[in-house]
Protein backbone atom coordinates (compact mmCIF):
# COMPACT_ATOMS: atom_id res chain seq x y z
CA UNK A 1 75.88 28.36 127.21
CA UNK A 2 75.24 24.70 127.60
CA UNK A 3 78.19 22.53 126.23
CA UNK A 4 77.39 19.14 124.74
CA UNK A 5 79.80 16.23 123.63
CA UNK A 6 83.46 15.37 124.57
CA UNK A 7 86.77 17.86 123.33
CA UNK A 8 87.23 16.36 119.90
CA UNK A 9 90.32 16.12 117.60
CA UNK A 10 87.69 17.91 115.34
CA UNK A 11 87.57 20.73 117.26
CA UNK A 12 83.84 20.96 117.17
CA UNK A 13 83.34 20.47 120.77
CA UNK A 14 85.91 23.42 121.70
CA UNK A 15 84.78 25.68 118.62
CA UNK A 16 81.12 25.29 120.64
CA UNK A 17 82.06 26.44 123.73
CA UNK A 18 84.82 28.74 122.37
CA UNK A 19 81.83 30.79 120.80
CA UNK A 20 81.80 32.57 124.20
CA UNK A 21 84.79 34.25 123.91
CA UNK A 22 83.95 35.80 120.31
CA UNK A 23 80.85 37.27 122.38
CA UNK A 24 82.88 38.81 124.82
CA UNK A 25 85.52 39.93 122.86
CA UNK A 26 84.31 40.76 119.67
CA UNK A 27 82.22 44.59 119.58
CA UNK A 28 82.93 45.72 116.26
CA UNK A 29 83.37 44.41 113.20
CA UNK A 30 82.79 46.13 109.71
CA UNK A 31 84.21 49.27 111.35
CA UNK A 32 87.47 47.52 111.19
CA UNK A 33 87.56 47.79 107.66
CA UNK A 34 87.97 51.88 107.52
CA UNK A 35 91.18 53.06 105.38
CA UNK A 36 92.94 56.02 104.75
CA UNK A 37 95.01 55.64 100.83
CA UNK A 38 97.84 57.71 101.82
CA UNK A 39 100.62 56.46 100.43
CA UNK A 40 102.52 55.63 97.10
CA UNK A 41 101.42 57.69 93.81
CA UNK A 42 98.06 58.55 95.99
CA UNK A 43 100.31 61.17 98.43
CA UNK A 44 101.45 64.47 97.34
CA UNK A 45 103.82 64.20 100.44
CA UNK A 46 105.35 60.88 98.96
CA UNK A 47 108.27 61.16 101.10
CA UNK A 48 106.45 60.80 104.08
CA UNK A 49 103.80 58.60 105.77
CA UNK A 50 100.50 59.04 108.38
CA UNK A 51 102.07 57.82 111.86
CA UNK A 52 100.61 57.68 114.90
CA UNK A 53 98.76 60.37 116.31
CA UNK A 54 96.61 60.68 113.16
CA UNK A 55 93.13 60.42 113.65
CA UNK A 56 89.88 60.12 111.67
CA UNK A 57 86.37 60.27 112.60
CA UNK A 58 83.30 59.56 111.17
CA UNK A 59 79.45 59.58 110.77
CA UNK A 60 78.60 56.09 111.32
CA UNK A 61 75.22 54.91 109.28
CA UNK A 62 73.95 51.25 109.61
CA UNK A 63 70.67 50.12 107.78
CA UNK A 64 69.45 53.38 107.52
CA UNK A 65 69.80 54.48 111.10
CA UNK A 66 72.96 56.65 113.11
CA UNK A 67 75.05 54.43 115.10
CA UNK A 68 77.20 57.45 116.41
CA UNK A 69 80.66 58.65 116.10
CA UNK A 70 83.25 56.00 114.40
CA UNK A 71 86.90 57.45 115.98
CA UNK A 72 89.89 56.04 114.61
CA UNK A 73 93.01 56.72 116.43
CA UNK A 74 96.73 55.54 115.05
CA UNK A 75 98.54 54.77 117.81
CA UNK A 76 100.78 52.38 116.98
CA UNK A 77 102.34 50.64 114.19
CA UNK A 78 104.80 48.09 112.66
CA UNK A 79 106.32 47.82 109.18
CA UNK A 80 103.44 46.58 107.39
CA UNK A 81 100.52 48.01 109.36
CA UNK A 82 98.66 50.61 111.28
CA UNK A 83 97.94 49.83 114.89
CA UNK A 84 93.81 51.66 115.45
CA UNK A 85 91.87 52.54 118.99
CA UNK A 86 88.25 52.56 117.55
CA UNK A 87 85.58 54.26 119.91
CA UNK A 88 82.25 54.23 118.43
CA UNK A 89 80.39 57.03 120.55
CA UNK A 90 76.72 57.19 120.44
CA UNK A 91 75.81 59.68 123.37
CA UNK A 92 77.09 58.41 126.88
CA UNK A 93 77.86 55.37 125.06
CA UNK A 94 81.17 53.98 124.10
CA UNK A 95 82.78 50.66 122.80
CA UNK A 96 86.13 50.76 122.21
CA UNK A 97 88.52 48.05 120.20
CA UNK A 98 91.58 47.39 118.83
CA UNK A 99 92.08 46.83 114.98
CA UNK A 100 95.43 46.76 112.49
CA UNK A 101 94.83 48.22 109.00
CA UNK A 102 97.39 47.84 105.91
CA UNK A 103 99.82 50.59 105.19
CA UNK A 104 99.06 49.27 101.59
CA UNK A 105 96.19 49.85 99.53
CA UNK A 106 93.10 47.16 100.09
CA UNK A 107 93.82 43.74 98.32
CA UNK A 108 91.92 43.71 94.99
CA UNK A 109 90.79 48.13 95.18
CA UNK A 110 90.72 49.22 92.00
CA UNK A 111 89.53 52.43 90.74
CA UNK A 112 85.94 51.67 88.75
CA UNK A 113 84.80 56.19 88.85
CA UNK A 114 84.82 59.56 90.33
CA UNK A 115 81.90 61.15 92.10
CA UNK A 116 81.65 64.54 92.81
CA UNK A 117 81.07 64.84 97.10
CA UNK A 118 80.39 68.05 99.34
CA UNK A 119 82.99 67.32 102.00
CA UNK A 120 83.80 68.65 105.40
CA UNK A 121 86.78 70.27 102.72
CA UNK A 122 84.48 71.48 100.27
CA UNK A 123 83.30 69.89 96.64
CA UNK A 124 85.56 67.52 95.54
CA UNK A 125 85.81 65.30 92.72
CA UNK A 126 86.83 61.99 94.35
CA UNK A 127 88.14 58.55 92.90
CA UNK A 128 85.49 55.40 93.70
CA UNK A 129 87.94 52.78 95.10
CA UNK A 130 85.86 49.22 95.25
CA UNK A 131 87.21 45.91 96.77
CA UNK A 132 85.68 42.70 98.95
CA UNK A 133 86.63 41.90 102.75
CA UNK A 134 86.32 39.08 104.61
CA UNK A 135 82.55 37.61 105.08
CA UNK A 136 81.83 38.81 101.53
CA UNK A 137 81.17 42.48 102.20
CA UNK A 138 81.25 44.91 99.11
CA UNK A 139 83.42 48.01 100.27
CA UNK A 140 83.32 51.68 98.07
CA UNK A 141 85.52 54.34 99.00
CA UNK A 142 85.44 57.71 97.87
CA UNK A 143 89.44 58.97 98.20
CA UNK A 144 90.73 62.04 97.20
CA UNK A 145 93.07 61.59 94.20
CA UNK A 146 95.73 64.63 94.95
CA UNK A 147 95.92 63.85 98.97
CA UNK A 148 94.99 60.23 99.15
CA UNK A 149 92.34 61.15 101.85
CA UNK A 150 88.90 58.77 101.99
CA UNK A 151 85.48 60.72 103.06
CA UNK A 152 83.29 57.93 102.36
CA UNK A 153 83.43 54.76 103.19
CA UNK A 154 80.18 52.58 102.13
CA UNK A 155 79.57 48.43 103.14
CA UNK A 156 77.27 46.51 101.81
CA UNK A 157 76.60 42.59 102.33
CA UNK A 158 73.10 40.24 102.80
CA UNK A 159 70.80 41.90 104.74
CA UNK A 160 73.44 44.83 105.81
CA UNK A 161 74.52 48.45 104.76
CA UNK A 162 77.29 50.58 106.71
CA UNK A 163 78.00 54.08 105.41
CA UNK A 164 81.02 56.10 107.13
CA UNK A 165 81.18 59.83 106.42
CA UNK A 166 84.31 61.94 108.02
CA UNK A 167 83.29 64.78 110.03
CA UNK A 168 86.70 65.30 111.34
CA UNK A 169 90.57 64.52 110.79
CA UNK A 170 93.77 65.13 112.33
CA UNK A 171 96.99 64.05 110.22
CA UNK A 172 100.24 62.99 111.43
CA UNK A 173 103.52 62.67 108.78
CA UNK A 174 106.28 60.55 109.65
CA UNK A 175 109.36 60.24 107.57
CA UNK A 176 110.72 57.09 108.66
CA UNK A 177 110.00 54.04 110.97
CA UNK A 178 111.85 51.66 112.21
CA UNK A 179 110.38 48.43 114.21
CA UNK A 180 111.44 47.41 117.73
CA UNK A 181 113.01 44.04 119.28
CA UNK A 182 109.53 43.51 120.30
CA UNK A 183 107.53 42.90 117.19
CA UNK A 184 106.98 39.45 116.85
CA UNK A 185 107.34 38.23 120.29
CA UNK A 186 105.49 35.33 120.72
CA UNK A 187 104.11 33.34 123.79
CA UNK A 188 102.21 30.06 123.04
CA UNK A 189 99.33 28.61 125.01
CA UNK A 190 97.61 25.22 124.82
CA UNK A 191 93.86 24.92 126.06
CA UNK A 192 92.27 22.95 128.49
CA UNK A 193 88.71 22.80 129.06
CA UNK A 194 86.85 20.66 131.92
CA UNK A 195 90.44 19.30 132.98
CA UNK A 196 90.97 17.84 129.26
CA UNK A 197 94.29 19.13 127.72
CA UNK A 198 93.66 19.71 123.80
CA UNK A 199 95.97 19.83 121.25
CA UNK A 200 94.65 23.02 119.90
CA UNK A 201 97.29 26.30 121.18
CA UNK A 202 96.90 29.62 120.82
CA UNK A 203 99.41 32.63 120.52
CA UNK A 204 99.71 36.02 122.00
CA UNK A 205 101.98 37.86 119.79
CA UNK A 206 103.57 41.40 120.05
CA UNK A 207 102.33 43.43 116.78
CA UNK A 208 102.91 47.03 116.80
CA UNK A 209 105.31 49.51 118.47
CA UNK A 210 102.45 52.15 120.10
CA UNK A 211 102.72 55.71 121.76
CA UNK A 212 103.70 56.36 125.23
CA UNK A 213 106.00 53.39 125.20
CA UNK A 214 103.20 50.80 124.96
CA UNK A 215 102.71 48.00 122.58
CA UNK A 216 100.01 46.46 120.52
CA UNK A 217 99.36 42.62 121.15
CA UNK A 218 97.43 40.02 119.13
CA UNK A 219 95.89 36.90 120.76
CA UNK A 220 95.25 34.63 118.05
CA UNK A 221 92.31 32.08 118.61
CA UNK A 222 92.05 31.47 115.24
CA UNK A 223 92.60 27.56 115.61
CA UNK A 224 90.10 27.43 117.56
CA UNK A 225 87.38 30.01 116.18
CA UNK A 226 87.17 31.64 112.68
CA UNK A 227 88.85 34.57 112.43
CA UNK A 228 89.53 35.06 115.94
CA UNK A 229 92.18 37.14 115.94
CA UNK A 230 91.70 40.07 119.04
CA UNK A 231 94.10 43.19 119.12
CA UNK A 232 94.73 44.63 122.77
CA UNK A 233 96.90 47.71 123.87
CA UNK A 234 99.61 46.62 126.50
CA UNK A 235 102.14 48.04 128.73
CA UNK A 236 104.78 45.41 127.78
CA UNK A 237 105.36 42.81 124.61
CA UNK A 238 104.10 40.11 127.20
CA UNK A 239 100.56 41.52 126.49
CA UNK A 240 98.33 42.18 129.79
CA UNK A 241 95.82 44.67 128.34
CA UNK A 242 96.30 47.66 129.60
CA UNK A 243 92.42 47.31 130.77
CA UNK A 244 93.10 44.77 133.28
CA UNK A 245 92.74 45.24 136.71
CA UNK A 246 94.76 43.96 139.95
CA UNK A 247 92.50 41.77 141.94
CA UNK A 248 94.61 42.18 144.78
CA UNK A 249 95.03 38.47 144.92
CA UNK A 250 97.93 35.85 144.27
CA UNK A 251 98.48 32.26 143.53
CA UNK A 252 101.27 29.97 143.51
CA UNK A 253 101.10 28.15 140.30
CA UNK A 254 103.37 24.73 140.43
CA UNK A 255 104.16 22.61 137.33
CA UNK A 256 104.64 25.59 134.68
CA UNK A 257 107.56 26.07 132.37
CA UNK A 258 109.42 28.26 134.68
CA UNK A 259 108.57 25.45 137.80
CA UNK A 260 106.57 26.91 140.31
CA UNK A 261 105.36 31.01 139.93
CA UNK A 262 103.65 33.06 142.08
CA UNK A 263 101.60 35.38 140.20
CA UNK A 264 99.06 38.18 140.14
CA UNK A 265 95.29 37.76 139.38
CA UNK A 266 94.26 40.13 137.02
CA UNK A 267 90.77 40.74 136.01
CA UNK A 268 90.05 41.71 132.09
CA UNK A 269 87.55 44.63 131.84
CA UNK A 270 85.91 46.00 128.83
CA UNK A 271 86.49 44.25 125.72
CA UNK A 272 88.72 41.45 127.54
CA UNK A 273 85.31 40.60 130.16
CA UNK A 274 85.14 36.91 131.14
CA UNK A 275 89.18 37.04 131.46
CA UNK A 276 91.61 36.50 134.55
CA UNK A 277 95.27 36.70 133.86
CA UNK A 278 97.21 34.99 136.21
CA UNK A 279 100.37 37.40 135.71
CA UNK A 280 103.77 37.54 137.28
CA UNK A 281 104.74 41.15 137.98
CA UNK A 282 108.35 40.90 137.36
CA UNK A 283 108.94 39.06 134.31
CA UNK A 284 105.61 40.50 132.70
CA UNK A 285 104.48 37.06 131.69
CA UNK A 286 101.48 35.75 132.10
CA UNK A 287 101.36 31.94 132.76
CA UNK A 288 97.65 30.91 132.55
CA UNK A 289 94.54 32.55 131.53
CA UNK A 290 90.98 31.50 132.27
CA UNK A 291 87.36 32.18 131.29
CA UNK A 292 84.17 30.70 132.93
CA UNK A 293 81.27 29.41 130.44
CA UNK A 294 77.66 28.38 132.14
CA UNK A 295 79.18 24.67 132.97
CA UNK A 296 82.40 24.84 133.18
CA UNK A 297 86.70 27.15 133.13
CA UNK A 298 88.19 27.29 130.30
CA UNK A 299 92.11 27.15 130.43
CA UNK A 300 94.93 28.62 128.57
CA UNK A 301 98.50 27.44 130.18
CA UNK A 302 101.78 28.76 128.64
CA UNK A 303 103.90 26.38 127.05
CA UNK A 304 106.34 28.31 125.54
CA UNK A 305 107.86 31.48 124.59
CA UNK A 306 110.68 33.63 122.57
């Protein structure tokens, strides 16, 4: 990537060179927009809730050809959303992502039909639910009016068509939920790129209690790039994905919040490639967090937190 012009107050200059991290960390996107009406008026079981554990997979069609096996695992949560693993498997392939889905029904989803559907349950008459996401794609889904459950999920925008069929489903019920200390922890980053300190910050934030004791994080570039917002799975609120690995390597950092740290080098694999975490074992927080582009490091050093 070849960067051009000085670091703006516009932002144009950093939104340029940011575009490398949407590249890296961006593999899925109108997968993310799966849902599962199971709540409210829509659930027979209206004292209870999907929780974690549930999962949902699907037939994955875009433009007219198989893109695999769309998984969607619940594994976390907080009060007003679903924390989702999403593995699309075609063959030896995988990709793998983190996403957050509404425990409420789509913004806008109304009910415009029924269609009768052979399902992996059998004919079913099923209610058309149609509503708009973000970058202006159409979304129908076919849901099941007695237990709330969507087969079908169909996307349409310019140029693009994504159908979703469900092959498979394991539910889940929880009866209550209750959300930890930990949601909403916050740790705030400014960026620095060629040595020049910008103005622009971005946030890791803790956003979802998860199994096995783990949490769900959120780093939130979206000051810098359009609907930036990444989801990772982390051992701790602090939010090292759990997909890092331990260099073996450590650096004394001087000058940070906390004075001088001597931290871990972490290297992010799979969806966080490009990434080192500069991490301090004890605490769980990591202080800095760079990325190379073709000319230059981009920075992120912590300037404050809960």
């Amino acid at each position: 990537m070849e960067f051009k012009g000085k670091l703006r107050n516009d932002k144009s200059g950093v939104s340029n060179l940011l575009i490398a991290v949407v590249i890296i960390i961006i593999i899925v996107v109108i997968a993310a927009a799966a849902y599962v009406v199971l709540s409210g008026d829509n659930n027979n079981n209206d004292t209870q809730t999907i929780g974690p554990g549930t999962v949902m997979k699907f037939d994955d069609v875009i433009n007219g050809e198989s893109s695999g096996v769309l998984e969607e695992h619940y594994i976390g949560q907080n009060a007003d959303e679903y924390f989702i693993m999403e593995k699309l498997v075609n063959g030896s392939a995988i990709t793998t992502q983190y996403t957050v889905s509404s425990k409420s029904d789509p913004d806008g989803a109304e009910i415009t039909g029924t269609m009768d559907l052979d399902t992996i349950d059998g004919a079913k008459t099923l209610n058309i639910w149609e509503y708009t996401i973000d970058g202006g794609y159409s979304v129908k889904s076919y849901v099941d009016p007695s237990s709330g459950l969507t087969y079908k999920n169909e996307f349409t925008g310019t140029g693009y068509s994504e159908t979703q069929t469900l092959k498979e489903y394991e539910l889940v019920w929880q009866s209550s939920y209750e959300e930890s200390d930990s949601i909403g922890t916050t740790y705030e980053y400014n960026l620095v790129i060629g040595g020049i300190t910008s103005s622009t910050n971005i946030n890791i934030k803790c956003v979802a209690d998860c199994q096995n004791d783990q949490f769900g994080v959120l780093y939130d570039f979206t000051s810098i790039v359009p609907n930036g917002n990444v989801y990772f799975l982390s051992d701790t609120p602090q939010g090292l994905p759990t997909d890092a690995t331990n260099t073996g390597t450590t650096t004394t950092l001087t000058g940070t919040i906390d004075g001088d740290v001597t931290v871990e080098i972490w290297a992010g694999t799979d969806s966080a490639t490009g990434f080192s975490f500069y991490y301090e074992p004890n605490t769980h927080i990591i202080y800095k967090i760079t990325m190379m582009s073709s000319i230059t490091e981009i920075v992120f050093n912590l300037v404050s937190g809960p």
